[in-house]
Protein backbone atom coordinates (compact mmCIF):
# COMPACT_ATOMS: atom_id res chain seq x y z
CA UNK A 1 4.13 -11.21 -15.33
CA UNK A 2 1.88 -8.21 -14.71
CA UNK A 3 0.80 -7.43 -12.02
CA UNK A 4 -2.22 -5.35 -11.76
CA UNK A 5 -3.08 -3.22 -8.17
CA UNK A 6 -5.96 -2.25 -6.58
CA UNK A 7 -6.91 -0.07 -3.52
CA UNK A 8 -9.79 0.26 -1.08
CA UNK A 9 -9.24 1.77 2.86
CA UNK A 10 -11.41 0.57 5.04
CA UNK A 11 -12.68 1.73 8.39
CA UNK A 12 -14.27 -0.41 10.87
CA UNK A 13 -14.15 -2.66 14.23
CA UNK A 14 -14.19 -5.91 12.17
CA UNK A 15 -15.60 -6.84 8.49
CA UNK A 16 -15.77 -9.14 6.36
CA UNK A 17 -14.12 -9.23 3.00
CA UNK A 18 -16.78 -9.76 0.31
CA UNK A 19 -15.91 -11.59 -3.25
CA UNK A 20 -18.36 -10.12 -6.22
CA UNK A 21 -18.93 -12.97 -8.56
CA UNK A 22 -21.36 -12.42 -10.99
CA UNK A 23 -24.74 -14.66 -11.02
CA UNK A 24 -28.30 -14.78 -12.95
CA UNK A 25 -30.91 -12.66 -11.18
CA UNK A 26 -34.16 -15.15 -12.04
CA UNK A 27 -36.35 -13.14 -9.44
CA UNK A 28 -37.07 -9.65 -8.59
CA UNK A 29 -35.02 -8.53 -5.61
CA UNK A 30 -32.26 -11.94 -6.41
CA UNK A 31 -28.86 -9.93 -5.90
CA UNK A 32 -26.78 -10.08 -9.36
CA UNK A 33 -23.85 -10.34 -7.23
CA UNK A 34 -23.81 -13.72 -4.63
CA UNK A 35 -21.80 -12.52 -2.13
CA UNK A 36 -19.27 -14.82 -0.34
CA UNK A 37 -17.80 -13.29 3.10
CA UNK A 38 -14.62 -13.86 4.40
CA UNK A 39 -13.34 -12.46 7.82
CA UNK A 40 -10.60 -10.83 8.20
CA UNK A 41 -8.88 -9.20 11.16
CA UNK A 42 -9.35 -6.73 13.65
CA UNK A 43 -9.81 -3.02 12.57
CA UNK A 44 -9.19 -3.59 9.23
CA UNK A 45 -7.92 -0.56 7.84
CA UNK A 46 -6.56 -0.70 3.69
CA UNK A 47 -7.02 -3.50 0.96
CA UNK A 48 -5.25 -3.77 -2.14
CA UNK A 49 -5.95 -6.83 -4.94
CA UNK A 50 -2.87 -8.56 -6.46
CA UNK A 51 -1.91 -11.31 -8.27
CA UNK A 52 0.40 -13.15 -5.40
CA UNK A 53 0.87 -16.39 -6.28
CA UNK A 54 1.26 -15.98 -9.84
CA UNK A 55 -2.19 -17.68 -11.12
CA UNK A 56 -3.35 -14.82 -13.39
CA UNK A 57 -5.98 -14.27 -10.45
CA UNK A 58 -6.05 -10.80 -8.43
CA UNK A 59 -5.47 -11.76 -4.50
CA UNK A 60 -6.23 -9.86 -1.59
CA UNK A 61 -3.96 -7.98 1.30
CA UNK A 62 -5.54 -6.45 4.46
CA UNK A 63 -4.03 -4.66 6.72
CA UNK A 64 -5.72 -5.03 10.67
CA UNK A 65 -4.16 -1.89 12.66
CA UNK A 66 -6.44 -3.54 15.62
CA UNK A 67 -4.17 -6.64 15.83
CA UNK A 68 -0.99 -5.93 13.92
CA UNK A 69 -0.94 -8.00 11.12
CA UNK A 70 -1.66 -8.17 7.42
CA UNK A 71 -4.35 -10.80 6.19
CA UNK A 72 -3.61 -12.83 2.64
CA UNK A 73 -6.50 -14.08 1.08
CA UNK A 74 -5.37 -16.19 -2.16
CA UNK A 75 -8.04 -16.74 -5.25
CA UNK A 76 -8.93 -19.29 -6.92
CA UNK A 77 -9.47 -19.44 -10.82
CA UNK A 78 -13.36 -20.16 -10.26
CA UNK A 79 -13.44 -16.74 -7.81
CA UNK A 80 -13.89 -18.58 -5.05
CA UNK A 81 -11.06 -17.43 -1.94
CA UNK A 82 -8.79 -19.40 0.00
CA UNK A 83 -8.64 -19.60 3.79
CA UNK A 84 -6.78 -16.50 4.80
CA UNK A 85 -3.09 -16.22 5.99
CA UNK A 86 -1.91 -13.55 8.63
CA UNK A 87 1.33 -12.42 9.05
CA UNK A 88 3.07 -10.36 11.85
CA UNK A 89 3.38 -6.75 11.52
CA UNK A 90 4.83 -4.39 14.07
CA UNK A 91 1.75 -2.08 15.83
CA UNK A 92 -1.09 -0.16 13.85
CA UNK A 93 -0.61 -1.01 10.30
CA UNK A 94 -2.54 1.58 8.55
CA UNK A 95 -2.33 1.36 5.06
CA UNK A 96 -0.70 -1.57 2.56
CA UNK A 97 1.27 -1.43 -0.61
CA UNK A 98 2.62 -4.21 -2.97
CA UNK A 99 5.77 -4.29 -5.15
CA UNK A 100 8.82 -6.60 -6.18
CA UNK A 101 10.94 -5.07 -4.09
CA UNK A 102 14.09 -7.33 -4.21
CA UNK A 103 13.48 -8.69 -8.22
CA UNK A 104 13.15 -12.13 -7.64
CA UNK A 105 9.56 -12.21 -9.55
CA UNK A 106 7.84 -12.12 -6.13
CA UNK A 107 5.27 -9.27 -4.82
CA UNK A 108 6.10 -8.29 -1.29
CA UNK A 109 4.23 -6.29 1.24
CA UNK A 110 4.71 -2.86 3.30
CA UNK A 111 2.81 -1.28 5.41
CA UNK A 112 3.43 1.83 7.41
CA UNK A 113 2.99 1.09 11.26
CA UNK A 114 1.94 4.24 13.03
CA UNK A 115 2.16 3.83 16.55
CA UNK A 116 5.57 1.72 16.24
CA UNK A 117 6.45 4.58 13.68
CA UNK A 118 8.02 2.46 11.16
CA UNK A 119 7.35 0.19 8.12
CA UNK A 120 6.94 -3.78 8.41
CA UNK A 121 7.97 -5.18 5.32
CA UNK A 122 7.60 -9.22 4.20
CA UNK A 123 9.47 -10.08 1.31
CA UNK A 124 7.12 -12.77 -0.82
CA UNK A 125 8.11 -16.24 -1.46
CA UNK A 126 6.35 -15.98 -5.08
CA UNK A 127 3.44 -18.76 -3.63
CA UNK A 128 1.05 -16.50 -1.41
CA UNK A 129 3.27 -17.02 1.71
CA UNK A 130 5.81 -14.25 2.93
CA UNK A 131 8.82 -14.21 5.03
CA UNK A 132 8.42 -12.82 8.88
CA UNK A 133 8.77 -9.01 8.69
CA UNK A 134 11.68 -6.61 8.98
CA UNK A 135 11.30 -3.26 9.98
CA UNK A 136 12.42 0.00 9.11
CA UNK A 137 12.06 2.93 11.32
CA UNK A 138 10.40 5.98 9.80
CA UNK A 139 10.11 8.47 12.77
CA UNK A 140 6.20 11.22 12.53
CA UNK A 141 3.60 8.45 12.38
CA UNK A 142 4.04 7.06 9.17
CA UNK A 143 0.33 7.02 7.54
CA UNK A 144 0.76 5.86 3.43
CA UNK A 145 3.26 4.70 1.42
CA UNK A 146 3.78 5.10 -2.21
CA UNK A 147 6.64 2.76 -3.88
CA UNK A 148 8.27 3.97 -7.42
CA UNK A 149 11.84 4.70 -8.93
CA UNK A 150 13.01 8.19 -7.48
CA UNK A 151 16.52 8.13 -8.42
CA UNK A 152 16.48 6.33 -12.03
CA UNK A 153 18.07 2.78 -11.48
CA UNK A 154 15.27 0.86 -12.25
CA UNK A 155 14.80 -0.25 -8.66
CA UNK A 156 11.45 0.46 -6.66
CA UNK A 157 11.57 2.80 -3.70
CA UNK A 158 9.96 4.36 -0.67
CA UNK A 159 8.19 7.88 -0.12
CA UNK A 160 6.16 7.95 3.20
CA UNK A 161 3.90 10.42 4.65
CA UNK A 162 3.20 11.00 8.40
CA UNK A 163 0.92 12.68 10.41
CA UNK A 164 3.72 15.27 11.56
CA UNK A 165 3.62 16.67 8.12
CA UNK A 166 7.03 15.01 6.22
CA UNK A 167 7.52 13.13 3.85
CA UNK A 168 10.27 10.51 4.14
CA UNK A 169 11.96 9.27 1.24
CA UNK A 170 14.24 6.03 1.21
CA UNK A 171 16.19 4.63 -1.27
CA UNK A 172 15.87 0.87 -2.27
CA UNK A 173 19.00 -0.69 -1.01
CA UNK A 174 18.00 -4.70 -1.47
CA UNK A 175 20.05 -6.25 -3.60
CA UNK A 176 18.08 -8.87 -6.37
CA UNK A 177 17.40 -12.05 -4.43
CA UNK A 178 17.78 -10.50 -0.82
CA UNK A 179 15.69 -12.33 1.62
CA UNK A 180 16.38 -9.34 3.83
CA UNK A 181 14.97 -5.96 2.83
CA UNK A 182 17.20 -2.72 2.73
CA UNK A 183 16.43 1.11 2.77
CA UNK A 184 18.83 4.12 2.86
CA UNK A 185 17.27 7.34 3.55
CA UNK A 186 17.40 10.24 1.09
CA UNK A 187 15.85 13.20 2.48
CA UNK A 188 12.97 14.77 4.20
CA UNK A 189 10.24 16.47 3.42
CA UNK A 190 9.57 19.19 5.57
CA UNK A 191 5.69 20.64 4.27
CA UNK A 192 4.83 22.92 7.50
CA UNK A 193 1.44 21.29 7.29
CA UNK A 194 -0.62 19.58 10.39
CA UNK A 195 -0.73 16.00 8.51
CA UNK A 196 -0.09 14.48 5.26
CA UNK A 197 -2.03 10.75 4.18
CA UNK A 198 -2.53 8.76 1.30
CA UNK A 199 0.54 9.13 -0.43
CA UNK A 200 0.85 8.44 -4.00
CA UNK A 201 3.38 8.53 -6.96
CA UNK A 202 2.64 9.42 -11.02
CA UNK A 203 4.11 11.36 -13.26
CA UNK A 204 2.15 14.11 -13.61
CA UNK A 205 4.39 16.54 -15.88
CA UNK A 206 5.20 14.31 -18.42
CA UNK A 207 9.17 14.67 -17.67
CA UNK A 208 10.24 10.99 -16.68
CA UNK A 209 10.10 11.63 -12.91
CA UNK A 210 7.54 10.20 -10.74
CA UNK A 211 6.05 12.78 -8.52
CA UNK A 212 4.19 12.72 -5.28
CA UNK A 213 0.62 13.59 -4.41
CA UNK A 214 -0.90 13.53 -1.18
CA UNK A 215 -4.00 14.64 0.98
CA UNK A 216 -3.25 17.44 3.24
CA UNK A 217 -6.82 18.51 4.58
CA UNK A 218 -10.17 17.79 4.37
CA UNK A 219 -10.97 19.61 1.33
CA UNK A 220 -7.26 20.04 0.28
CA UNK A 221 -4.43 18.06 -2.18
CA UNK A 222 -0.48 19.04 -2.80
CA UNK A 223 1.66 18.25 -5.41
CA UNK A 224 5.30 17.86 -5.34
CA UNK A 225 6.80 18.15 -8.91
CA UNK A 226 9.98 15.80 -9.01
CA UNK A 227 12.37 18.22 -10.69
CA UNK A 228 15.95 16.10 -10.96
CA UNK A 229 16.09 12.23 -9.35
CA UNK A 230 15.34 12.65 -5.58
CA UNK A 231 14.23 16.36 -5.41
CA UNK A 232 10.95 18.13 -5.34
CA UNK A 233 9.47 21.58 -5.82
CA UNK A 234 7.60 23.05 -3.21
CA UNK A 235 4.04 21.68 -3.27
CA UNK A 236 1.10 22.94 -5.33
CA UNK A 237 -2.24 23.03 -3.72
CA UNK A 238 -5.77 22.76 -5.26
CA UNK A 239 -9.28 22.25 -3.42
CA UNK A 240 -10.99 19.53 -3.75
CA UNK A 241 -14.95 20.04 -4.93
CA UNK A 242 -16.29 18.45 -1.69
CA UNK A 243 -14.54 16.92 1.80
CA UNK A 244 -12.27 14.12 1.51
CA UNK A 245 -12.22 10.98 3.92
């Protein structure tokens, strides 16, 4: 089945995760959208929409860096959301991710923990629910995560940036069916630059290889061209037309 991802990050003490369903407007100042809140944890921090439980209907994954866990929200087919589900992360989740990391048809979750510099990741049970986390240490304050194939066998991995300026990469180690997740570092990164967040992977050049982009400043974003499986050119800057948060 495809799966299709989405991403919000989120700042904030607490909030509320709000389901836009659409609805007649038979007054001036009715809101199109009835809006249906749903709490989630503390300091919520990054959502992403998935389909988890294989319904055809995008789901929800929080991560709450104020009390170290992830929240599941499961849909229903009339958009209507299902009492949420927390799970156990290790401290400050900061930012979440979804893949089939072992390729038993189920999406699992990872999310880099920064204070406990590391990644929690809960393997999926194909239903909504999720296995209790393993971790995998990833040493700089590990800030986003972006999952895709960086050494050709068809099997998702890891980059990760920190806030010490690296980028970590891991190879995918988990065998099909695991129920235990397993990473084998690659290399480092070393940028020279103050902080590196929100990771990502594409293929910008068009040569097979995914490559890495990632925010480095305020007003800056680098690019690091994938050149054979597993190594990158030196980054490529370019200014961004006004500040990024």
């Amino acid at each position: 089945m495809r799966h299709y991802l989405t991403r919000v990050h989120l700042w904030a003490s607490t909030a509320t995760l709000a389901l836009l369903s659409p609805g007649a407007a038979h007054a001036q100042h009715t809101p199109i959208f009835p809006v249906p809140v749903n709490q989630t944890g503390e300091n919520p921090t990054s959502i992403i929409t998935i389909d988890l439980d294989n319904n055809g209907v995008p789901d929800a994954i929080v991560a709450n860096s104020g009390e170290s866990s992830v929240s599941v929200f499961l849909s229903n087919d009339d958009g209507s959301i299902r009492t949420r589900q927390d799970y156990e992360t290790s401290e400050f989740p900061v930012f979440v991710a979804a893949h089939d990391l072992n390729g038993d048809g189920a999406i699992d979750i990872v999310t880099p923990t920064f204070s406990s510099n590391g990644l929690s990741i809960l393997l999926g049970n194909g239903d909504g629910t999720f296995a209790p986390k393993t971790d995998v240490i990833v040493f700089g304050h590990p800030d986003s995560v972006a999952i895709a194939d960086f050494n050709n066998d068809n099997i998702p991995d890891f980059a990760v940036s920190t806030r010490d300026g690296t980028i970590e990469l891991f190879i995918n180690a988990t065998a099909p069916g695991d129920q235990v997740s397993h990473l084998n570092k690659l290399d480092s990164i070393q940028t020279n630059l103050p902080t590196l967040t929100k990771l990502t992977a594409a293929d910008l050049d068009n040569n097979g290889l995914k490559d890495l982009i990632t925010i480095t400043s305020s007003t800056n974003i680098a690019i690091f061209l994938q050149t054979t499986p597993g190594t990158f050119a030196k980054p490529i800057f370019h200014a961004t037309a006004i500040p990024i948060t």
